[in-house]
N, C-alpha and C. Protein backbone atom coordinates (compact mmCIF):
# COMPACT_ATOMS: atom_id res chain seq x y z
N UNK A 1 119.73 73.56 267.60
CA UNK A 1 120.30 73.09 268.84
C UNK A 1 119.26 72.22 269.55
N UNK A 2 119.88 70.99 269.72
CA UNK A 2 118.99 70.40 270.58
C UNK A 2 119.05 70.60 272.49
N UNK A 3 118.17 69.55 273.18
CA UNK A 3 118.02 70.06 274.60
C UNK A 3 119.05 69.28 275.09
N UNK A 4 120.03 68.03 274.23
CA UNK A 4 120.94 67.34 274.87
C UNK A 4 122.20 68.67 274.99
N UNK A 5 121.92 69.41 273.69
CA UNK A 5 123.17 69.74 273.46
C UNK A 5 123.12 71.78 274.48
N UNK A 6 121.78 71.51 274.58
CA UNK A 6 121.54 72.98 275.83
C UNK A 6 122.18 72.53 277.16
N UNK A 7 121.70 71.25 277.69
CA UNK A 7 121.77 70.38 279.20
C UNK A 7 123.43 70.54 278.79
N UNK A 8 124.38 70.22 277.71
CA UNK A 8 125.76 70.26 277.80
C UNK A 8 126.38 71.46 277.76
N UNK A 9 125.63 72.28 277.20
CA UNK A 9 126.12 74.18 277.74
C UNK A 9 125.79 74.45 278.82
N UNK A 10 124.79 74.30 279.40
CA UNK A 10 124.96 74.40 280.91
C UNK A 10 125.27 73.80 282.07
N UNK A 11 125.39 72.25 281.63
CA UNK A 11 126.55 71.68 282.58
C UNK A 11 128.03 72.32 282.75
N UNK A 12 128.15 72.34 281.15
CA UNK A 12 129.91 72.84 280.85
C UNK A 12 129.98 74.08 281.76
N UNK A 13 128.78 75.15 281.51
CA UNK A 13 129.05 76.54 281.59
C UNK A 13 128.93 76.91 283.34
N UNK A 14 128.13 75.88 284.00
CA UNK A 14 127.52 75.76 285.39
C UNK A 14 128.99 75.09 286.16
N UNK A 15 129.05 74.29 285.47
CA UNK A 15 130.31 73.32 286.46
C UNK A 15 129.34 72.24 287.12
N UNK A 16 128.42 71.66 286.39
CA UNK A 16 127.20 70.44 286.98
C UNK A 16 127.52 69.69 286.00
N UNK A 17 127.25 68.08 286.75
CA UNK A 17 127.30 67.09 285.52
C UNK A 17 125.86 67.23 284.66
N UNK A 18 125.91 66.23 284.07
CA UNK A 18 124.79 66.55 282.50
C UNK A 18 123.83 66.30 283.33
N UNK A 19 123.48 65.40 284.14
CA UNK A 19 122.55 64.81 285.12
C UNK A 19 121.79 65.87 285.90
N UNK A 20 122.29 66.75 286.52
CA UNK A 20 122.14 67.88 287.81
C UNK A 20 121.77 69.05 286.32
N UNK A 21 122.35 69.12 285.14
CA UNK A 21 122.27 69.98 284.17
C UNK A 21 120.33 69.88 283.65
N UNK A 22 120.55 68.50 283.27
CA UNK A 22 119.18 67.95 282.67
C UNK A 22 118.34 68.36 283.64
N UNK A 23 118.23 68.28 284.81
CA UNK A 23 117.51 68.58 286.16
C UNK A 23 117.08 69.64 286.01
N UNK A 24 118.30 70.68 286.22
CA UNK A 24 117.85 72.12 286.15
C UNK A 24 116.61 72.35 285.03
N UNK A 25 117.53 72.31 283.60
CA UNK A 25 116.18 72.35 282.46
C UNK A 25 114.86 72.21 282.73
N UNK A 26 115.09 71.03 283.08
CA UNK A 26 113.48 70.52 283.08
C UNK A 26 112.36 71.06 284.17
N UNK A 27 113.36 71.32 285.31
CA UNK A 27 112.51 72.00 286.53
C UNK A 27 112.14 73.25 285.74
N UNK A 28 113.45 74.35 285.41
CA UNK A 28 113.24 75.75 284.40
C UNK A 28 112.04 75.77 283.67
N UNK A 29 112.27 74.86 282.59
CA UNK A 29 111.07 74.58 281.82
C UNK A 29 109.54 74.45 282.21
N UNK A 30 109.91 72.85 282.87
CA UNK A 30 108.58 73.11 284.06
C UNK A 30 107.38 74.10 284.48
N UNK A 31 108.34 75.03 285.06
CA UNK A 31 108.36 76.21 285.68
C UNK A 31 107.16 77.34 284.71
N UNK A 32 107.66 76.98 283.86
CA UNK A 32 107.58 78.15 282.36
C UNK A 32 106.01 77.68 282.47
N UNK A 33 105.97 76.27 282.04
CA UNK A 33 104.82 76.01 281.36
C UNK A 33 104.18 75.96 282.50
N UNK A 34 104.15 75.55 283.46
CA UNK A 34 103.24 75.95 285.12
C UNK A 34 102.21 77.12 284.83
N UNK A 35 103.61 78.18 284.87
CA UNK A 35 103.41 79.91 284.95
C UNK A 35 102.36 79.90 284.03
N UNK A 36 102.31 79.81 282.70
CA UNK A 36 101.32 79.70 281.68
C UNK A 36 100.13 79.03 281.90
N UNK A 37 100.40 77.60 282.37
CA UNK A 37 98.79 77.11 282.53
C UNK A 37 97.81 77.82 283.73
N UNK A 38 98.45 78.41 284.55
CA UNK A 38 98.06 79.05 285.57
C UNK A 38 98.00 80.65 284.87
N UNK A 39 97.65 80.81 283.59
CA UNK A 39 97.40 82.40 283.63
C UNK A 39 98.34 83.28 284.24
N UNK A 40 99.69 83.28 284.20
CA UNK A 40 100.55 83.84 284.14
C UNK A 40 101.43 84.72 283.30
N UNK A 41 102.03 85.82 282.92
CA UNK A 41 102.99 85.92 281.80
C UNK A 41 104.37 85.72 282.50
N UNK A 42 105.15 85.21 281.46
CA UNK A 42 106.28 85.00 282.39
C UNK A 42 107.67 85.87 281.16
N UNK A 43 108.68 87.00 281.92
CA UNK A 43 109.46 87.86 281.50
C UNK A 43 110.87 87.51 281.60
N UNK A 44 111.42 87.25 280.82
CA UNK A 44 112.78 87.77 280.92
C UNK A 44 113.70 88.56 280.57
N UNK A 45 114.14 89.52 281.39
CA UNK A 45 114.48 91.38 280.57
C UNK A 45 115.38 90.94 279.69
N UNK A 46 115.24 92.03 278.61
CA UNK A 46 116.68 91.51 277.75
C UNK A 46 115.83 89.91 276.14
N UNK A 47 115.32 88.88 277.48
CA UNK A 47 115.42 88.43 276.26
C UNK A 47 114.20 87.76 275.86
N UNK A 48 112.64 88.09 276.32
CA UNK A 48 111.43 87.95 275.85
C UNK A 48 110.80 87.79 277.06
N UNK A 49 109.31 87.90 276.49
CA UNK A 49 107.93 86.92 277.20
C UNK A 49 107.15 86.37 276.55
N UNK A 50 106.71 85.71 277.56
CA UNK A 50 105.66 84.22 276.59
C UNK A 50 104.72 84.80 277.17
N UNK A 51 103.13 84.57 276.86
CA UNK A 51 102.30 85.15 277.35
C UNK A 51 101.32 83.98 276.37
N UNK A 52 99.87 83.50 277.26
CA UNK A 52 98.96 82.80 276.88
C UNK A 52 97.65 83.86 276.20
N UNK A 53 97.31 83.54 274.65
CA UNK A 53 96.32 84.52 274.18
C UNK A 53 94.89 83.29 274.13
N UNK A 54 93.82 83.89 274.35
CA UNK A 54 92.37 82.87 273.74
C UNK A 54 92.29 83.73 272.03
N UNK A 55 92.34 82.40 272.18
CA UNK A 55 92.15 82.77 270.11
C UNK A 55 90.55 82.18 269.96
N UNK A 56 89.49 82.94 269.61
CA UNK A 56 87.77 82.61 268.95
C UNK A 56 87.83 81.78 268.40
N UNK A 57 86.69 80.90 268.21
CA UNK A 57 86.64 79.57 267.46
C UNK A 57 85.91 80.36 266.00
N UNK A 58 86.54 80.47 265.14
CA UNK A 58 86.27 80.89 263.84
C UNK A 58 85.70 79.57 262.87
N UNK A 59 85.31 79.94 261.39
CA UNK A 59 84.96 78.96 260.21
C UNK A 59 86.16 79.44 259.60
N UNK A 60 86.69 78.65 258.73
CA UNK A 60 87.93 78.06 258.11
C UNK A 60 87.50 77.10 256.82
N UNK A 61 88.60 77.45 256.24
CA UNK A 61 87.95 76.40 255.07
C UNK A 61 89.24 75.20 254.59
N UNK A 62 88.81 73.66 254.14
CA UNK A 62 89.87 72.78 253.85
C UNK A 62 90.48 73.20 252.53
N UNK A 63 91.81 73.32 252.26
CA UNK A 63 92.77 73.80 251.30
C UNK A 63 92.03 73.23 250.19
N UNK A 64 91.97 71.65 250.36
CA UNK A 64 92.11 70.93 249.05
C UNK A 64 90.89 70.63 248.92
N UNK A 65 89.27 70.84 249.76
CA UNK A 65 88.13 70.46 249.03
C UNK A 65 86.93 71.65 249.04
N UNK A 66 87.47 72.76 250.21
CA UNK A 66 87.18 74.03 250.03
C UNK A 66 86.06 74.30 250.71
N UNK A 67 85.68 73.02 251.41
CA UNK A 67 84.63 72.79 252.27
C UNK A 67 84.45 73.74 253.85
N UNK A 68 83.77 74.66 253.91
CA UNK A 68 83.70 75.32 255.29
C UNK A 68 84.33 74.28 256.22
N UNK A 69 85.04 74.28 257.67
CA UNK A 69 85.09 73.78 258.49
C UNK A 69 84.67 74.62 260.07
N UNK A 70 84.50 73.79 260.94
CA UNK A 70 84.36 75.06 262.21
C UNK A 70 85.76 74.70 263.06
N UNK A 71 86.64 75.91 262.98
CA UNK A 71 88.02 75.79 264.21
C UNK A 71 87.63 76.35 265.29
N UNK A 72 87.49 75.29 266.33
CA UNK A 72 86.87 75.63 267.88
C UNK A 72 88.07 76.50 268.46
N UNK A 73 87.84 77.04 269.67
CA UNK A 73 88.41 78.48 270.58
C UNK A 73 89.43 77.49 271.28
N UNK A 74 90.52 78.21 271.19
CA UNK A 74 91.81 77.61 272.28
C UNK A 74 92.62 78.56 272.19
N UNK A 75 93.95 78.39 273.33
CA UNK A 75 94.56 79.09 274.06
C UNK A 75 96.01 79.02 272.94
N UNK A 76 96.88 79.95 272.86
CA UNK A 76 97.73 79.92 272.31
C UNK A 76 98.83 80.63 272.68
N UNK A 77 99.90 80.06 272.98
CA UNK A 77 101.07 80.44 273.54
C UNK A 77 101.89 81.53 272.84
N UNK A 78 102.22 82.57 273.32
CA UNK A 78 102.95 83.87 272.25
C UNK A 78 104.16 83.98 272.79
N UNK A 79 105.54 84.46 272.25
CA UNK A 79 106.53 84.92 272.49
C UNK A 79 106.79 86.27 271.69
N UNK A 80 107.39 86.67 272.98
CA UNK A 80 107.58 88.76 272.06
C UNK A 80 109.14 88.68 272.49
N UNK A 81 110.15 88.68 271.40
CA UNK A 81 111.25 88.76 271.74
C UNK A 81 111.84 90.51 272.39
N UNK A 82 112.70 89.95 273.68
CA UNK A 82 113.09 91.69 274.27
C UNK A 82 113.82 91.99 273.22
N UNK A 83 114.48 93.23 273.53
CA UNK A 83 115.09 94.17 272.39
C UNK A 83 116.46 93.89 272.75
N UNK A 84 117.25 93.39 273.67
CA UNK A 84 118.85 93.05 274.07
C UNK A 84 119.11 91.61 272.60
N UNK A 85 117.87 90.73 272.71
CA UNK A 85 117.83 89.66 272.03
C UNK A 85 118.01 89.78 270.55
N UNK A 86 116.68 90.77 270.17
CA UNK A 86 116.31 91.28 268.76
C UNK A 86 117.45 91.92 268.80
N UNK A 87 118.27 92.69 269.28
CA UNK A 87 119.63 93.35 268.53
C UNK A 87 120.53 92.24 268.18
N UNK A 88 120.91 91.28 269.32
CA UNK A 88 121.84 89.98 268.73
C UNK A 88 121.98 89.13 268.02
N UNK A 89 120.19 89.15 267.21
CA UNK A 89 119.95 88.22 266.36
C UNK A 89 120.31 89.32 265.51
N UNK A 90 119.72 90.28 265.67
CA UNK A 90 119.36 91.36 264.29
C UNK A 90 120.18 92.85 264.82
N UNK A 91 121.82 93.11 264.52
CA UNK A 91 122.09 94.13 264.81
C UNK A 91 121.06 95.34 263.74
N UNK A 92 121.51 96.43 264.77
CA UNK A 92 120.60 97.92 263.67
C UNK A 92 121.97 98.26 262.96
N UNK A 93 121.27 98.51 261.73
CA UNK A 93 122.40 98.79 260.74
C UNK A 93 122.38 100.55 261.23
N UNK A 94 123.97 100.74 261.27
CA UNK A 94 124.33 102.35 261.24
C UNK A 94 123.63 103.24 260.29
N UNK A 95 123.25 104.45 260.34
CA UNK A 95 123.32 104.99 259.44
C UNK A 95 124.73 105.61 258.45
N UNK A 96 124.17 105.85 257.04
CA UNK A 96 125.94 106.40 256.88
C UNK A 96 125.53 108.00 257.17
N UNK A 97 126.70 107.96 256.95
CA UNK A 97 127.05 109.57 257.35
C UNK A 97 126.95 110.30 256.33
N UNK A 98 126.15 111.81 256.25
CA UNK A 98 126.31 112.44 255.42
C UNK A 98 127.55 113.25 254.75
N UNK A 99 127.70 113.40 253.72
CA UNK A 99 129.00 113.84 252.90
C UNK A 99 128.47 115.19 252.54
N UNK A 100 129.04 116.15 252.85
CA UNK A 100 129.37 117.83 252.64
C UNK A 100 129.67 118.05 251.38
């Protein structure tokens, strides 16, 4: 799914033209990545959080010449999907029932 075709589910679903739709997004979005650069986690019950980790600048090596490299320290964006979400993607299978 693209973001034209998100901005047209929530125009449709809002009752906003695509214009006032696109708006919203982008402020939403915005918003998100704000929360994050500012050391924030940001939640939504039901259906995840993003949360900013510092990942160590480790040695690494190139695939194809096998040569040590050094990967410097940066910040890395995480998502933990909620459990309302993880069931809709992924129902829990029943158990069966035991037979007597």
């Amino acid at each position: 799914m693209t973001k034209a075709e998100v901005v047209g589910k929530i125009a449709e679903g809002a009752e906003l033209t695509k214009a006032q739709a696109d708006k919203a997004a982008r402020i939403f979005l915005g918003s998100i990545v704000e929360a994050l650069k500012n050391g924030d986690k940001v939640t939504f019950v039901g259906f995840g959080t993003f949360t900013v980790n510092d990942r160590a600048a480790r040695v690494g090596r190139n695939p194809q010449t096998g040569a040590k490299i050094k990967i410097p320290a940066r910040k890395a964006v995480k998502f933990k999907v909620g459990k309302a979400f993880q069931e809709a993607v992924q129902p829990k299978k029943k158990k069966a029932a035991k037979k007597k």
